[in-house]
Protein backbone atom coordinates (compact mmCIF):
# COMPACT_ATOMS: atom_id res chain seq x y z
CA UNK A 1 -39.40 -6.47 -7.98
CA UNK A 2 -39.63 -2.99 -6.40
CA UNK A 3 -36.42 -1.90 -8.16
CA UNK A 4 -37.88 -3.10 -11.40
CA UNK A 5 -41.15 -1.08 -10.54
CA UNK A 6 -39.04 2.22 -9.21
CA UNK A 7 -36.48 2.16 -12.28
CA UNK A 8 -39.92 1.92 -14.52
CA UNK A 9 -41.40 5.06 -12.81
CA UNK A 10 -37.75 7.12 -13.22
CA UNK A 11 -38.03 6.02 -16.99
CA UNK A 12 -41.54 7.15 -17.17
CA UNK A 13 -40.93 10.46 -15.29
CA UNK A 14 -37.86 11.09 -17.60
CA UNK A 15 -40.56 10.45 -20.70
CA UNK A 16 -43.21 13.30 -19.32
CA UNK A 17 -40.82 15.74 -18.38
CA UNK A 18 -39.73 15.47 -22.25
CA UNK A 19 -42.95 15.22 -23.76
CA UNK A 20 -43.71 18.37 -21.56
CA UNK A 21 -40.60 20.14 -22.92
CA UNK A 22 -41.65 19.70 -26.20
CA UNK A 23 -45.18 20.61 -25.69
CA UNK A 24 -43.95 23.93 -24.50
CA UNK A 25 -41.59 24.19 -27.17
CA UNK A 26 -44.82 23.40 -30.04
CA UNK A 27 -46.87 26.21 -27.90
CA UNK A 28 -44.21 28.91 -29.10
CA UNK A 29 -43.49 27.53 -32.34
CA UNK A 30 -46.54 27.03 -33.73
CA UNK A 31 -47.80 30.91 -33.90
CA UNK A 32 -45.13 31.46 -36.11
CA UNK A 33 -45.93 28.51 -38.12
CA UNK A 34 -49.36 30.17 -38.56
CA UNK A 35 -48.48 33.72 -39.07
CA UNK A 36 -45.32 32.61 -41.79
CA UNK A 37 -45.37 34.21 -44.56
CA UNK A 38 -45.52 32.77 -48.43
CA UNK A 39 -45.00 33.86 -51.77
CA UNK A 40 -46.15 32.75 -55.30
CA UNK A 41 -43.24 34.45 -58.02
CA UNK A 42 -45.08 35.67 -61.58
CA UNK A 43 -43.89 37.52 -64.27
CA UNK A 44 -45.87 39.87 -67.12
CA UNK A 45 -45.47 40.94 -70.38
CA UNK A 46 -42.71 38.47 -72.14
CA UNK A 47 -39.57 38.81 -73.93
CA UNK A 48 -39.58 40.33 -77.65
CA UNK A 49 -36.77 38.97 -79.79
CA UNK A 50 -37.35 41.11 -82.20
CA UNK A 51 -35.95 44.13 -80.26
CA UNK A 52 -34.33 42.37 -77.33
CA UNK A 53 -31.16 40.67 -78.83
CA UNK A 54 -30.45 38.61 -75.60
CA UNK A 55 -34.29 37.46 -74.84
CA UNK A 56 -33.44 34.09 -75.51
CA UNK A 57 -30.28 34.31 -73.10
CA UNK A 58 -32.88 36.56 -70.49
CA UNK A 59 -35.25 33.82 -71.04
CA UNK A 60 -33.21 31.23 -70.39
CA UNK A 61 -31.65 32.62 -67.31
CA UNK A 62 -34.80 33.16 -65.35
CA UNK A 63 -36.15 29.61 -66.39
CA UNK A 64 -32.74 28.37 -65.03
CA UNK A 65 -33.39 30.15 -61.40
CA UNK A 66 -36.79 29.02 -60.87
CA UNK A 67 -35.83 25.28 -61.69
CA UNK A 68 -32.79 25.48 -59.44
CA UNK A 69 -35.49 26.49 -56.64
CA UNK A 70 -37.90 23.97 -57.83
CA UNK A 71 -40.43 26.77 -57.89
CA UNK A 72 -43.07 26.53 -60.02
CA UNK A 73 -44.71 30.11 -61.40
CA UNK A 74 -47.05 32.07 -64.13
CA UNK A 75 -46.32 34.25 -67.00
CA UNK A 76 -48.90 36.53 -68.53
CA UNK A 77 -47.16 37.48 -71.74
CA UNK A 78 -48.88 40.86 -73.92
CA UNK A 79 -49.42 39.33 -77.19
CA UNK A 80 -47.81 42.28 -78.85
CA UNK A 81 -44.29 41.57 -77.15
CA UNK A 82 -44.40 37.63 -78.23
CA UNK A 83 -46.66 37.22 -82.18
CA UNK A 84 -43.66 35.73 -83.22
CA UNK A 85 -42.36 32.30 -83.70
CA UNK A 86 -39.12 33.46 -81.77
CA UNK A 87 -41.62 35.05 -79.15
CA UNK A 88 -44.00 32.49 -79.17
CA UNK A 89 -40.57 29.88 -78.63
CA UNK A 90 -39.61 31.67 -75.74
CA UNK A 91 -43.14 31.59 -74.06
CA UNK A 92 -43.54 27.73 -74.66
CA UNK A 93 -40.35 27.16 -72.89
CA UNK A 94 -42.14 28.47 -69.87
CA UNK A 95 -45.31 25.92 -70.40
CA UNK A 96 -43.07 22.95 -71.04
CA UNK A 97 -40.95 23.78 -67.99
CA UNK A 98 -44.12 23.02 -65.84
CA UNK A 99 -45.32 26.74 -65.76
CA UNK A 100 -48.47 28.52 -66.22
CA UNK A 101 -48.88 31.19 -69.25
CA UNK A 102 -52.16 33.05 -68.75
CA UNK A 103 -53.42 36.58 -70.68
CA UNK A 104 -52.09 39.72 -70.27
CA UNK A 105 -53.93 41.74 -73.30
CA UNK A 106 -52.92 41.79 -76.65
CA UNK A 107 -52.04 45.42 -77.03
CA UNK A 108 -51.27 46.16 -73.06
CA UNK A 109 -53.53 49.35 -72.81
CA UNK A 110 -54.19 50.67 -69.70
CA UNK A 111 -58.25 50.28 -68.84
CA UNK A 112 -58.17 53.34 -66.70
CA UNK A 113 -57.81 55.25 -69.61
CA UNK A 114 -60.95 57.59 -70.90
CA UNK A 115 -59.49 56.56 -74.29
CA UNK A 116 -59.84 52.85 -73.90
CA UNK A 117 -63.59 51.69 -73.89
CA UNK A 118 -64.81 48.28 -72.35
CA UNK A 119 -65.75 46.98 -75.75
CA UNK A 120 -61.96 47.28 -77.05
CA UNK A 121 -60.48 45.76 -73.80
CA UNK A 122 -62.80 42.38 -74.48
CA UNK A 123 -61.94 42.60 -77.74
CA UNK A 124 -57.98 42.56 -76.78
CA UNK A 125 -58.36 40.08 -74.16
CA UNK A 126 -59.82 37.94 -76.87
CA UNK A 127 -57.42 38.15 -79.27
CA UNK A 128 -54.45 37.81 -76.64
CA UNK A 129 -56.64 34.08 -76.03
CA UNK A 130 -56.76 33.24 -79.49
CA UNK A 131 -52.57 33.58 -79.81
CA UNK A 132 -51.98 31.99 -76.63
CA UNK A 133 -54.52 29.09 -75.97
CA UNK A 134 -53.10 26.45 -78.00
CA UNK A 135 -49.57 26.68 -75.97
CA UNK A 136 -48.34 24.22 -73.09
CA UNK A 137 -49.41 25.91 -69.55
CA UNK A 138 -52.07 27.94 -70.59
CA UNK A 139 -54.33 28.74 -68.16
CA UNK A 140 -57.63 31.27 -67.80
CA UNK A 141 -56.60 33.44 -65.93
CA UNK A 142 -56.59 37.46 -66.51
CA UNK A 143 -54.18 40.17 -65.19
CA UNK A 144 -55.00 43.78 -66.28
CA UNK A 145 -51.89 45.79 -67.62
CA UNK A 146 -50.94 48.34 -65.53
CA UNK A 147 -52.99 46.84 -62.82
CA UNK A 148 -55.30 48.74 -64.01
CA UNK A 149 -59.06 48.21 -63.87
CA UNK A 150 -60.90 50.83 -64.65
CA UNK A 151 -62.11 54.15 -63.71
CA UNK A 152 -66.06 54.17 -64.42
CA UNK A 153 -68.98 51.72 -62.46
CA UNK A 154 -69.42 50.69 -65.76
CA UNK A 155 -66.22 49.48 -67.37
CA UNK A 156 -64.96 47.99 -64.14
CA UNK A 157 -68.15 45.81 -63.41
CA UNK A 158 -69.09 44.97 -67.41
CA UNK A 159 -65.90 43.64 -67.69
CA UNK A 160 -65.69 41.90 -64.37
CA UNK A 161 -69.10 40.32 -65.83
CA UNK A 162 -67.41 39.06 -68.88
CA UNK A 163 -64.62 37.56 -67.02
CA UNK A 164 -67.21 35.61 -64.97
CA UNK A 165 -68.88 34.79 -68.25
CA UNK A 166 -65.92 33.18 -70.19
CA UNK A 167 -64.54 31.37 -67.28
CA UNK A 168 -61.82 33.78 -66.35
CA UNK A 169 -60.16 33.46 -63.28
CA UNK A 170 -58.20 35.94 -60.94
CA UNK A 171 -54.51 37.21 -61.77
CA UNK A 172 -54.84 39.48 -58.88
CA UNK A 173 -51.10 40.25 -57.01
CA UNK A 174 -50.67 41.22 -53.51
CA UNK A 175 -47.12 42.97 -54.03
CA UNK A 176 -46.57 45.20 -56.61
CA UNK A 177 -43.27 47.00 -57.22
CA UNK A 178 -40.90 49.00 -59.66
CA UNK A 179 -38.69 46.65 -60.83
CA UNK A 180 -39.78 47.96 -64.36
CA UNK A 181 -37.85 51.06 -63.15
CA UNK A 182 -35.39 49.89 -61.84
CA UNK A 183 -34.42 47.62 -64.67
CA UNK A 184 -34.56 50.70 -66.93
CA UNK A 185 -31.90 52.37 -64.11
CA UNK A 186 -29.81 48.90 -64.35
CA UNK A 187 -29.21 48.94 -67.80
CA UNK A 188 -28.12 52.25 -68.06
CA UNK A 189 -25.73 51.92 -65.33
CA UNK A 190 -24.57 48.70 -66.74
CA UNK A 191 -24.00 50.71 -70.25
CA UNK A 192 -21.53 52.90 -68.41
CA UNK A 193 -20.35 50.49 -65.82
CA UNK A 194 -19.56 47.44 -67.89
CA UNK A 195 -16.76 46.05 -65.88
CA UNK A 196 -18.22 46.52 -62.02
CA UNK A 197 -19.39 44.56 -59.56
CA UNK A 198 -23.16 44.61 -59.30
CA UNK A 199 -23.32 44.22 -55.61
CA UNK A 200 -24.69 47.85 -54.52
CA UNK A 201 -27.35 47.61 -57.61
CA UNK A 202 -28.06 44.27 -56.51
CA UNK A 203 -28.45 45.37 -52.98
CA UNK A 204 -30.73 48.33 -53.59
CA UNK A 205 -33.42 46.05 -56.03
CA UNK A 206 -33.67 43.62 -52.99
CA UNK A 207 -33.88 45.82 -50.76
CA UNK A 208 -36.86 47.11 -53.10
CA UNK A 209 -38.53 44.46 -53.09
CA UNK A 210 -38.38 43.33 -49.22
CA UNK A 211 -39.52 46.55 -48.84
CA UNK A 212 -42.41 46.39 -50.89
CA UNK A 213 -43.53 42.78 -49.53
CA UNK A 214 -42.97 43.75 -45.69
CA UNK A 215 -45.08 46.93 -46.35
CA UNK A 216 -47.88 45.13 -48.35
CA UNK A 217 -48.23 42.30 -45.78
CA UNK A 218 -48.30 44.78 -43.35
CA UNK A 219 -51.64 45.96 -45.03
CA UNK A 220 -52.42 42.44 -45.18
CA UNK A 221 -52.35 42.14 -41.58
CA UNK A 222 -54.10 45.25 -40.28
CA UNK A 223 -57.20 45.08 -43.02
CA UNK A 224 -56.99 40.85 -42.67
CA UNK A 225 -55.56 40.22 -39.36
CA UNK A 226 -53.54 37.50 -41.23
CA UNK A 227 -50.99 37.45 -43.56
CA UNK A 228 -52.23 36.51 -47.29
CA UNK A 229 -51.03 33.83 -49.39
CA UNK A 230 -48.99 36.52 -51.43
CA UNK A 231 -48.82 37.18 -55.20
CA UNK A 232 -45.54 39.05 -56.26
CA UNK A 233 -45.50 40.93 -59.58
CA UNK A 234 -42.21 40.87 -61.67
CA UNK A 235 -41.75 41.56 -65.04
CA UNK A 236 -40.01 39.65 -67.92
CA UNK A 237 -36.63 42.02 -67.27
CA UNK A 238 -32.65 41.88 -67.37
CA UNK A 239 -32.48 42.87 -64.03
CA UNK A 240 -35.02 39.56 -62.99
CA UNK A 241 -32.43 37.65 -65.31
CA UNK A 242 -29.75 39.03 -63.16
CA UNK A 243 -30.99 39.19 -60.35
CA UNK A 244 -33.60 36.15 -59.33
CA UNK A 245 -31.58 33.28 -57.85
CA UNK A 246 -30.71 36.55 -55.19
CA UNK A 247 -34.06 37.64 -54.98
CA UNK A 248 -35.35 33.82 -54.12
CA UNK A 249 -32.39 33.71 -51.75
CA UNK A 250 -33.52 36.48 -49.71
CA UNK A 251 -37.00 35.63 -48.99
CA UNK A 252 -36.06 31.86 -48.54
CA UNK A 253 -33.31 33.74 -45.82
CA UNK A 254 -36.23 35.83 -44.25
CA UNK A 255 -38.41 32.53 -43.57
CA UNK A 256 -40.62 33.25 -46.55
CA UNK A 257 -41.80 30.01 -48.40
CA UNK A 258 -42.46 29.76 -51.82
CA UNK A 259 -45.26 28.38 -53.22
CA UNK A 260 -46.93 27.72 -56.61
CA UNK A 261 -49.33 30.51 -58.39
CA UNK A 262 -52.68 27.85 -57.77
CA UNK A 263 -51.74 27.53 -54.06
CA UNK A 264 -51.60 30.85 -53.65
CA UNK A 265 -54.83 31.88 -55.82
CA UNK A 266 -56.64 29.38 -53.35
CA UNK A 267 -56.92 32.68 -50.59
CA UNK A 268 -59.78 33.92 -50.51
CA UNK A 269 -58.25 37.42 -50.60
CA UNK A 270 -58.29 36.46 -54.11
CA UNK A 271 -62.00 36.59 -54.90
CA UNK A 272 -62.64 39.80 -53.56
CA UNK A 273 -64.17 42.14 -56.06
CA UNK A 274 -63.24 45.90 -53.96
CA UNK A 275 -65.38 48.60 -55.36
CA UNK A 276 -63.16 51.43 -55.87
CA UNK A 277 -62.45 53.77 -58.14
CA UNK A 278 -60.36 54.39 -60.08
CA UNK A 279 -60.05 50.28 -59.77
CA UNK A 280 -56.99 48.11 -59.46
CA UNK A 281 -53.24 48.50 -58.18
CA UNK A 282 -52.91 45.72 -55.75
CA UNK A 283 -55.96 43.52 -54.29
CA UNK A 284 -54.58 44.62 -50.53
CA UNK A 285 -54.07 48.42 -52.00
CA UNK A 286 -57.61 47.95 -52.89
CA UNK A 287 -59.16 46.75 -49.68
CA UNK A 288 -56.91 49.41 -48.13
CA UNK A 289 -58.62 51.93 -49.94
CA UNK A 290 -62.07 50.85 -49.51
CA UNK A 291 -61.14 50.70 -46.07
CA UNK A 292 -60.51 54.19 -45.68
CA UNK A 293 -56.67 53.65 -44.81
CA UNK A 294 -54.71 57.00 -44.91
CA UNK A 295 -51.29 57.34 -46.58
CA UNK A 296 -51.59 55.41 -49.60
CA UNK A 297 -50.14 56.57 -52.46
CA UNK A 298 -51.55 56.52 -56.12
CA UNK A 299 -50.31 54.85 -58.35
CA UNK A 300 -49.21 52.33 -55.57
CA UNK A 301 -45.81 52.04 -57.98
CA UNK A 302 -43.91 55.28 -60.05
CA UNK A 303 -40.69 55.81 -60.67
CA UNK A 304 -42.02 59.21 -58.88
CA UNK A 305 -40.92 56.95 -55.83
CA UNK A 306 -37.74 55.39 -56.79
CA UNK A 307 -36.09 57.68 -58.50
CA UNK A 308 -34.76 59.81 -55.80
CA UNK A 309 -33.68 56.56 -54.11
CA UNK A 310 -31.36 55.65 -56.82
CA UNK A 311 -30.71 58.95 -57.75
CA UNK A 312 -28.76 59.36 -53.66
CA UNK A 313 -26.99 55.90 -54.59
CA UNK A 314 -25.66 56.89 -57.52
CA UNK A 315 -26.62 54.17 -59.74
């Protein structure tokens, strides 16, 4: 009987000393569980057949990544790019593969201009609706061309009062970058370098971008003390066509999750309202800004930036 009671207590000792273990293990682990970092994927402006001969085949290949990664994202086409039924095609696709299609403007005009009045913005937004509305995945929600806002009291707050008004929701980002650039760059290296490997363009767009999200977390942190549920801006490019299932890997290889555009519109970062001017760029530029955090450049994305970059590459 005492051996049965003593071989009990080694058993039981053996069981605390791993339970222990692991609780010391969970103590470490979990900070990083609670400072990881995730990222929603959306894309602006859509593809326009009419003067993009391989949309479809653009189209196509970007659908193609985000279903091999089973991640789900948001398009907010500019009307002016898609009013056609080969335009309108290619933005359905995106709906009936489970994504959301939300406005970008009709016209894409930049709201910090003196030249664009609140009155002709609503009246763009509208008609952007009106094209859009009736498609699979739409959804309310707004994100201002150029991430731009506007640069009077008045414009930015009577328009944030009509998109309270008509149910509009937040199309905010977190991360902006230049990929618009550096597509424009790719393509005219690919004109001249039809037969080479992509690797060093590849490289220097993803390094780019992890630039870009490391730096805007890092404001994320320091104005937050947390890291947001981020939004990353893309645009309806070759080089995203190209480029994506490489851009997913690297994030996915940095510990970044990905998560859907709702999940990540759930932060609260999200329904801040900063009151800067001239207002927009990024909602954690924003807050920066308001802040009174030194060093930021204006705009928060310029080729301005970039173009030396590439120019040293040679690409």
């Amino acid at each position: 009987m005492k051996r049965f009671i003593f071989v009990i207590g080694e058993r039981s000792n053996i069981f605390w000393n791993r339970l222990i273990i692991l609780l010391i293990a969970l103590l470490f682990w979990l900070p990083s569980i609670s400072q990881s970092q995730s990222i929603a994927l959306s894309f602006d402006d859509g593809f326009d057949p009419r003067n993009q001969p391989l949309a479809s085949s653009w189209n196509r290949s970007i659908l193609e990544a985000l279903s091999n990664a089973q991640i789900k994202s948001i398009l907010f086409p500019a009307g002016k790019r898609v009013d056609s039924p080969a335009g309108l095609r290619l933005v359905r696709d995106w709906g009936k593969a489970g994504h959301a299609v939300a406005n970008h403007t009709y016209s894409h005009l930049n709201f910090c201009s003196e030249n664009t009045t609140l009155e002709q913005f609503i009246l763009d937004t509208e008609k952007n609706e009106t094209l859009l509305k009736g498609l699979p995945g739409w959804t309310k929600r707004l994100r201002f061309p150029y991430l731009k806002e506007g640069e009077t009291i008045s414009k930015r707050d009577g328009f944030r009062s009509w998109l309270t008004d008509y149910g509009y929701k937040s199309g905010a980002v977190s991360i902006d970058a230049s990929d618009w650039y550096y597509n424009k760059r790719y393509l005219s290296w690919r004109a001249s370098h039809p037969y080479d490997d992509p690797s060093p363009f590849r490289t220097a767009y993803l390094n780019h971008l992890w630039n870009r999200a490391t730096y805007c977390d890092s404001l994320s942190k320091r104005i937050l003390k947390r890291s947001v549920r981020h939004v990353l801006l893309l645009h309806t490019k070759a080089i995203n066509a190209s480029f994506l299932p490489d851009i997913i890997a690297m994030f996915r290889s940095k510990g970044w999750e990905f998560i859907s555009p709702e999940e990540a519109y759930e932060d609260p970062v999200y329904a801040i309202t900063p009151m800067v001017l001239p207002a927009g760029e990024s909602v954690l530029w924003a807050l920066a800004k308001q802040n009174g955090l030194n060093g930021l450049r204006y705009p928060a994305e310029s080729d301005v930036y970039e173009k030396p970059l590439l120019d040293k590459l040679g690409l």
